[in-house]
Protein backbone atom coordinates (compact mmCIF):
# COMPACT_ATOMS: atom_id res chain seq x y z
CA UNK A 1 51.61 67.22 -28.38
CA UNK A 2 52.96 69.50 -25.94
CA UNK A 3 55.41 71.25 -28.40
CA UNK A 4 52.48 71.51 -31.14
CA UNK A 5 50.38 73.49 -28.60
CA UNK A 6 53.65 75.34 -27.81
CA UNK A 7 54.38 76.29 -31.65
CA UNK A 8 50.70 77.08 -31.90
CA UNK A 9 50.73 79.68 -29.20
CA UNK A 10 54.51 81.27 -30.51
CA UNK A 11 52.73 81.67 -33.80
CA UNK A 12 49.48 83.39 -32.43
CA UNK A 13 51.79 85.70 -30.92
CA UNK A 14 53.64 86.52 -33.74
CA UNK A 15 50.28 86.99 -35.99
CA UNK A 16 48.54 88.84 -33.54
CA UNK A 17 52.09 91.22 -32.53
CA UNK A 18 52.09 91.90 -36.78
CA UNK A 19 48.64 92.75 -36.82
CA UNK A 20 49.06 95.26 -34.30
CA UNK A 21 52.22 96.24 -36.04
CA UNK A 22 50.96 96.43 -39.54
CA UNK A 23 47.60 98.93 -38.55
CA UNK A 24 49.99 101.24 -36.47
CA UNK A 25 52.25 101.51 -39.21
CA UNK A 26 49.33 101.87 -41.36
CA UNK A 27 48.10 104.90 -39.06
CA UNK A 28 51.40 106.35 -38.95
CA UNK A 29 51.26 106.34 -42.72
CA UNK A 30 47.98 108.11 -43.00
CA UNK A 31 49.05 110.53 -40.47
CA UNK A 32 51.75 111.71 -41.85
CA UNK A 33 50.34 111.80 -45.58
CA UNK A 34 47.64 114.01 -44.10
CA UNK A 35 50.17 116.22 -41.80
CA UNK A 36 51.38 117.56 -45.65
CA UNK A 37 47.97 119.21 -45.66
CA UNK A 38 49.55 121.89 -43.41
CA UNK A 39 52.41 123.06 -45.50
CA UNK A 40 51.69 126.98 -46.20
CA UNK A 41 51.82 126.67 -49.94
CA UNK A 42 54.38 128.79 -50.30
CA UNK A 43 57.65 127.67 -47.88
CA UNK A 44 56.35 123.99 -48.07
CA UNK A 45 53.56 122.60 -50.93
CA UNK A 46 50.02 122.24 -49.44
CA UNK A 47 49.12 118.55 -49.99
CA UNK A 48 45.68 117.28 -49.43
CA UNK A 49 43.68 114.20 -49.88
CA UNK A 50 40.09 114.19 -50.33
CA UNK A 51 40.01 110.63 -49.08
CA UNK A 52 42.81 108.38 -47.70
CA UNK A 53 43.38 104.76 -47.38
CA UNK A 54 45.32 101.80 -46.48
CA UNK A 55 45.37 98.44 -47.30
CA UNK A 56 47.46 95.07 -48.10
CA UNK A 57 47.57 93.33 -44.57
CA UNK A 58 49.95 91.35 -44.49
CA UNK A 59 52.50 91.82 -46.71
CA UNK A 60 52.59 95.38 -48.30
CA UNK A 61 51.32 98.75 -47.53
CA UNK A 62 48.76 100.20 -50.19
CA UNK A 63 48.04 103.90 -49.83
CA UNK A 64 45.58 105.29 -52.16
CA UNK A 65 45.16 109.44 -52.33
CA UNK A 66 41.78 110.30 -54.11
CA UNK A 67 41.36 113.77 -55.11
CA UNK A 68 44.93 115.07 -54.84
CA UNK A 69 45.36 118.35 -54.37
CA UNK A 70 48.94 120.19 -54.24
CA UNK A 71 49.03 123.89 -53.89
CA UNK A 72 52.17 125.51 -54.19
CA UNK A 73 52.64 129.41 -54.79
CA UNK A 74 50.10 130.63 -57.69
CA UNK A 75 50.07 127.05 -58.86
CA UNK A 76 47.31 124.55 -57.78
CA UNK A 77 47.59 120.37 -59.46
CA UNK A 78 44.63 117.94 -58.88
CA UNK A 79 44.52 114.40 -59.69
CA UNK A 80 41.67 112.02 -59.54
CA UNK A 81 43.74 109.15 -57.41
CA UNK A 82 47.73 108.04 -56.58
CA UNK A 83 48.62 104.93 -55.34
CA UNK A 84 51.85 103.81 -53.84
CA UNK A 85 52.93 100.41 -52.51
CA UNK A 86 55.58 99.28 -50.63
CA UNK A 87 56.40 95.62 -50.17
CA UNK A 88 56.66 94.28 -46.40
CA UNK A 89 59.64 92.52 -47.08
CA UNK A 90 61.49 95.12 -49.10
CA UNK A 91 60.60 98.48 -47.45
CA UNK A 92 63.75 100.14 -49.93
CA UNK A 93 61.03 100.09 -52.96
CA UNK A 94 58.18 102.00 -53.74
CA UNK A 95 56.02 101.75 -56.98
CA UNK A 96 53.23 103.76 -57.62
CA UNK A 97 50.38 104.78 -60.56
CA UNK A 98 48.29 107.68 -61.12
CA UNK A 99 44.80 108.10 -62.21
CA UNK A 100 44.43 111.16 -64.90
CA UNK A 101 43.68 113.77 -65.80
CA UNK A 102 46.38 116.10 -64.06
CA UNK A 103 44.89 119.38 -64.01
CA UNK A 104 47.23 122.60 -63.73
CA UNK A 105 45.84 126.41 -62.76
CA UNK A 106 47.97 129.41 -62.12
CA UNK A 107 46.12 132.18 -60.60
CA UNK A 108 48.75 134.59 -61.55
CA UNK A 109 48.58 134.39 -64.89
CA UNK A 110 44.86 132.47 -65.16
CA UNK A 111 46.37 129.94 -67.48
CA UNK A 112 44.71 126.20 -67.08
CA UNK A 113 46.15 123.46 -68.78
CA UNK A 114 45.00 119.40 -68.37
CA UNK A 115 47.48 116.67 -69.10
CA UNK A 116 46.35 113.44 -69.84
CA UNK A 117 47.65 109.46 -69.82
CA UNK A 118 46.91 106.41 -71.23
CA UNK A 119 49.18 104.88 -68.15
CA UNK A 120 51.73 106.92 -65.49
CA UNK A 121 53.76 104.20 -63.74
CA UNK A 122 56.60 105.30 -61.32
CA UNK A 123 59.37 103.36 -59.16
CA UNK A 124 61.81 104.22 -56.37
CA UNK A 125 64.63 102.04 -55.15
CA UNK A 126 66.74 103.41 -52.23
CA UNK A 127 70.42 102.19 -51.11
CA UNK A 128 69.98 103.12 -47.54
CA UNK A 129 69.05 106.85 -47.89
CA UNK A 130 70.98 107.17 -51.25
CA UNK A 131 68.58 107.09 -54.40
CA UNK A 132 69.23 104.17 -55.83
CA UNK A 133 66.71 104.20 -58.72
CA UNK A 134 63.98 106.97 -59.64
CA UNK A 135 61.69 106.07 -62.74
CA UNK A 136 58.59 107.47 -64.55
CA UNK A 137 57.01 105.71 -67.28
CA UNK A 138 54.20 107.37 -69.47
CA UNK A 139 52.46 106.46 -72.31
CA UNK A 140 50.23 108.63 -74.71
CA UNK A 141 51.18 111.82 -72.35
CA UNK A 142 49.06 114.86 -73.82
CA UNK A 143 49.39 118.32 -72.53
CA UNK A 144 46.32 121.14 -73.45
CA UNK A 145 45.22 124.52 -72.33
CA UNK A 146 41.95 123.88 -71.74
CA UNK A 147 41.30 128.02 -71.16
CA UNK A 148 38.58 128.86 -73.68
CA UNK A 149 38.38 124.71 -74.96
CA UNK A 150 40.67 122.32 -75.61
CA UNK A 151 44.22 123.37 -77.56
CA UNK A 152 46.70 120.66 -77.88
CA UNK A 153 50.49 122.22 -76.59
CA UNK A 154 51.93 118.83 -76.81
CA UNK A 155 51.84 115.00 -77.24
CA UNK A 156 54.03 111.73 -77.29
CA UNK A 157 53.21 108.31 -77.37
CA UNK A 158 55.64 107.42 -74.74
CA UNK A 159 57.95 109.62 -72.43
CA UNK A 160 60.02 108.29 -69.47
CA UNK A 161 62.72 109.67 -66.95
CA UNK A 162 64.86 107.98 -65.32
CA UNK A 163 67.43 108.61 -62.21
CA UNK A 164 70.44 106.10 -61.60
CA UNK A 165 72.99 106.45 -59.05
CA UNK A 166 76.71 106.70 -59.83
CA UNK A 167 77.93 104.05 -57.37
CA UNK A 168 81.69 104.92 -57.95
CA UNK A 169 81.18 108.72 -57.20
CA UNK A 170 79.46 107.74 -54.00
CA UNK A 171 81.56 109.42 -51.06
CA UNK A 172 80.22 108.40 -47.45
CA UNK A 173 82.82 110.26 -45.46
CA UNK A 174 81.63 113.59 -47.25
CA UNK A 175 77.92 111.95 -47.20
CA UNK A 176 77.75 112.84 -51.58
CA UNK A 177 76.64 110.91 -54.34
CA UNK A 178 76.48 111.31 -57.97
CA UNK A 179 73.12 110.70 -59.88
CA UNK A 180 72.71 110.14 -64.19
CA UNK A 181 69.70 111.52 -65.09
CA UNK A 182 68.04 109.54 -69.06
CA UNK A 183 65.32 110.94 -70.36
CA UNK A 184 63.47 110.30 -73.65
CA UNK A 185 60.05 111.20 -75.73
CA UNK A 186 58.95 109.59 -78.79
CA UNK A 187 56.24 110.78 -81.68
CA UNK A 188 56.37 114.33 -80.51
CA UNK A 189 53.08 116.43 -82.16
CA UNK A 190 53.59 120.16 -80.50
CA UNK A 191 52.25 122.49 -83.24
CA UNK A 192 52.89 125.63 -81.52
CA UNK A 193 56.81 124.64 -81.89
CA UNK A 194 55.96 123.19 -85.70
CA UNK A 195 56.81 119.86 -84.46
CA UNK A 196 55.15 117.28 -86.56
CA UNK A 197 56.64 113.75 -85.76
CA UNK A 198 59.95 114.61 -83.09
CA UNK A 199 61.47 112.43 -80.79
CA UNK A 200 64.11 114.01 -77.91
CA UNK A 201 66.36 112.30 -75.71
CA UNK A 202 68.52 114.05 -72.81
CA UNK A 203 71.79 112.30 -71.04
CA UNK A 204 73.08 114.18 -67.50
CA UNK A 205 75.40 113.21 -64.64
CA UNK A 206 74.89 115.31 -61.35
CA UNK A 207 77.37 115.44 -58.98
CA UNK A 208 78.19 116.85 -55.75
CA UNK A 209 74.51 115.48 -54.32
CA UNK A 210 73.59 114.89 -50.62
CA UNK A 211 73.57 111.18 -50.01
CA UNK A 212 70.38 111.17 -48.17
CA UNK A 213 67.28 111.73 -49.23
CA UNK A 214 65.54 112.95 -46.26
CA UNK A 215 67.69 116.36 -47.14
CA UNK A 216 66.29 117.24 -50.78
CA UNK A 217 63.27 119.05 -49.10
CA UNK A 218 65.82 121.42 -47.10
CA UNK A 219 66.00 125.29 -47.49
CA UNK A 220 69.53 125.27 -48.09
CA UNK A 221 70.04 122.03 -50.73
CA UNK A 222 71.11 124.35 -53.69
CA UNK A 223 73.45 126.45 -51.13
CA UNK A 224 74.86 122.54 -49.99
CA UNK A 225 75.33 121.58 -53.19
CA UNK A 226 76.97 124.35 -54.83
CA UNK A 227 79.58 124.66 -51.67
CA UNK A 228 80.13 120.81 -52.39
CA UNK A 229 81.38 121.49 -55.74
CA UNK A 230 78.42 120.10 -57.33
CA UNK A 231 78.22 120.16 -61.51
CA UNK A 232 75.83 119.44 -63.95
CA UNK A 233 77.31 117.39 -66.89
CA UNK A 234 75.21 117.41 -69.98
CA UNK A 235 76.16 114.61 -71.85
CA UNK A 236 73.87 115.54 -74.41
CA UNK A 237 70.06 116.85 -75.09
CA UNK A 238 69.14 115.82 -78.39
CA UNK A 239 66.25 116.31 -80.55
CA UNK A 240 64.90 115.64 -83.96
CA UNK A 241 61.58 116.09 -85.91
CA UNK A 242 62.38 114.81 -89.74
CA UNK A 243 65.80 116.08 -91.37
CA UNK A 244 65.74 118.82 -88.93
CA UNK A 245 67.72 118.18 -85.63
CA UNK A 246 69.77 119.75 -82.28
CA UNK A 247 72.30 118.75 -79.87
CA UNK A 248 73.20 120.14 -77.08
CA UNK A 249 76.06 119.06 -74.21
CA UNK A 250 78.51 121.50 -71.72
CA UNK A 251 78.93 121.06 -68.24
CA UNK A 252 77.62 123.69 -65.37
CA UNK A 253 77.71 125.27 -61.98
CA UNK A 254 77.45 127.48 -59.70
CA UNK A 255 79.96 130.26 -59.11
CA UNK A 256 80.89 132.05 -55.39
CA UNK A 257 78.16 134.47 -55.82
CA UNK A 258 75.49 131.36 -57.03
CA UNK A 259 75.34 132.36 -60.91
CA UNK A 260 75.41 129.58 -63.42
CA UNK A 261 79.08 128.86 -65.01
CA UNK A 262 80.30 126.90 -67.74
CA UNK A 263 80.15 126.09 -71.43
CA UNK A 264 77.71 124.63 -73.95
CA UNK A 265 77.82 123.54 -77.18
CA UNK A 266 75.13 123.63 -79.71
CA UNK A 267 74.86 122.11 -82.50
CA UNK A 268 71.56 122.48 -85.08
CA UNK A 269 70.20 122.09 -88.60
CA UNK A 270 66.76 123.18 -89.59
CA UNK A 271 66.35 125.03 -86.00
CA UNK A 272 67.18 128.39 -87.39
CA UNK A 273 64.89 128.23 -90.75
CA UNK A 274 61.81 126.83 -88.72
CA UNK A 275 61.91 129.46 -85.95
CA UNK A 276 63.70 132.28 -87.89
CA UNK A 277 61.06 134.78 -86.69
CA UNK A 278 62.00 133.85 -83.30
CA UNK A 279 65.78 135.23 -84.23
CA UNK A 280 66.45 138.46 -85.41
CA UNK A 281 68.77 137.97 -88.88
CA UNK A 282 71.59 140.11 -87.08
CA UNK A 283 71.99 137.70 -83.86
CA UNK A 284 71.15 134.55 -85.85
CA UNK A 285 75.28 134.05 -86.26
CA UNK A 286 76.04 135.02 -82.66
CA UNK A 287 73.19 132.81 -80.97
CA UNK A 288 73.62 129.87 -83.17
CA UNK A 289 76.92 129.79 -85.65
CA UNK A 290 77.07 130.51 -89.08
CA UNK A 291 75.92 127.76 -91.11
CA UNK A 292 78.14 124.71 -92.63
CA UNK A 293 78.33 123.75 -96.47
CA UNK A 294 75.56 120.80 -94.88
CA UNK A 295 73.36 124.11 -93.86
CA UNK A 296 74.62 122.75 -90.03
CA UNK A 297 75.05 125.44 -87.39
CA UNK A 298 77.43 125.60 -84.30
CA UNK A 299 77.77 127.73 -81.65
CA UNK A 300 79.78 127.51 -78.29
CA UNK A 301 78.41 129.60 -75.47
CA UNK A 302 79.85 129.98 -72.49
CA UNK A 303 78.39 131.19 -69.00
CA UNK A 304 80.65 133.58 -66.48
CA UNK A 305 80.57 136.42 -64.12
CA UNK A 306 76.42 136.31 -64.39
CA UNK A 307 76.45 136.99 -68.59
CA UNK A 308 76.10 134.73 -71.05
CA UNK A 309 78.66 134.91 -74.28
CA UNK A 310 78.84 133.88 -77.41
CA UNK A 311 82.53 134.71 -77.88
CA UNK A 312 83.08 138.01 -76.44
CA UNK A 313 79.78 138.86 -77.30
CA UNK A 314 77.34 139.31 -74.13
CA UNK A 315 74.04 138.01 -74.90
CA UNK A 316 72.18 138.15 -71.65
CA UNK A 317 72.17 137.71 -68.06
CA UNK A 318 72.50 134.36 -65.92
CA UNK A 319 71.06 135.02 -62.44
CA UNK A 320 71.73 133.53 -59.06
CA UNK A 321 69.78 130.83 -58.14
CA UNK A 322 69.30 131.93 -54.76
């Protein structure tokens, strides 16, 4: 009898220590969601909450955002609600849903445009602080400028992104990872861009990557990864809307003086008929290749010393990031 009362009393403890546990971590949540309410807007994104909450005592933490707000710049996003859960037991994952429409104003140039969702699912897995696992799942994304009434600029019926890490290019001692970025749209309607039934799919690895997360908000994150060698490897962008189709794939960088650098290959049919007014005739065989006995084009361009060349012809100027 003795040791019953004893094991009753050890597990009060422990039920009434996690209690206290769980609604501290609960305010620290809350609190710190609501501290992003005091970024500038321009340095750091102002995010606000209309309303926050927490819930799922015991065993997860539900936060709920209504009435998102995220200011950044000239640019101002609202969504009705996000929620985010993470379990108890595995505090590495996060999943999370939104509640649409996203709504997205520019003061600058007084363009508004709404995108809607039939559902917006999203995941994060974390090795320690390494990404482990990034996904975003849509279905029925639609994008309008909804300046003046509704005009459709774009619709799938699914779209999802996805980032992976590269376990073998992880390097503690130099604290770098490697992520592969997969991303794909299906049934793409964008009639500005004449695209009628498309479907695009885009294959990266980025390397040279800090392997902790808590440093991707830094100032200095491009500047880290550039000085760590870091490279973007496009394995290849495709896209297609009926016979007519594009590939691209190259690998770039950053140079010493933080200009992009490297080479890409492009490969079309169909682009350069349905967007010929985009193209003066003259250029048409220096931006995209002269055409195949198929009617294919291909064109290498390659990105150095801030220009960008197709052969030894300049065709513009590549920038430094920062």
């Amino acid at each position: 009898m003795r040791r019953i009362s004893i094991l009753a009393v050890v597990l009060a403890v422990i039920v009434a220590g996690w209690t206290i546990a769980w609604f501290v971590i609960s305010g620290i949540i809350r609190d710190n969601v609501a501290a992003l309410a005091n970024g500038d807007g321009q340095t750091a994104p102002k995010v606000v909450c209309g309303d926050i909450r927490t819930s799922g005592f015991p065993f997860w933490f539900d936060l709920t955002c209504q009435n998102l707000t995220v200011t950044e710049a000239d640019t101002t996003v609202t969504v009705p609600e996000v929620r985010a859960t993470v379990l108890v037991y595995d505090p590495w994952h996060a999943i999370a849903a939104a509640t649409g429409p996203a709504v997205f104003e520019d003061a600058f140039t007084g363009s508004k445009r709404r995108l809607d969702w039939k559902s917006l699912d999203a995941s994060a897995r974390l090795t320690g602080w390494r990404i482990g696992r990034i996904s975003v799942v849509a279905d029925a994304p639609t994008l309008n400028s909804v300046v003046g009434g509704d005009v459709l600029i774009g619709k799938a019926s699914h779209a999802e992104v996805h980032l992976i890490d590269i376990p073998e290019q992880h390097d503690p001692a130099k604290g770098l990872a490697a992520l592969a970025l997969y991303a794909k749209a299906d049934d793409i309607n964008a009639p500005g861009w004449q695209i009628n039934d498309g479907a695009e799919t885009l294959e990266a690895d980025i390397s040279g990557l800090s392997d902790d997360v808590r440093t991707y908000g830094d100032e200095d994150v491009i500047q880290r990864w550039q000085a760590a060698g870091g490279k973007v490897k496009l394995v290849g962008f495709k896209g297609s809307d009926g016979a007519d189709n594009f590939a691209l794939a190259g690998t770039l960088g950053l140079d010493d003086k933080h200009r992009p650098q490297g080479q890409l290959t492009l490969n079309s049919k169909g682009l350069v008929e349905r967007f010929q007014s985009l193209i003066p005739e003259q250029w048409r065989p220096i931006v995209v290749g002269n055409p195949g006995p198929d009617g294919s084009y291909s064109q290498v361009l390659n990105l150095t010393n801030g220009l960008i060349f197709s052969g030894i012809v300049p065709l513009g100027a590549a920038p430094p990031l920062f």
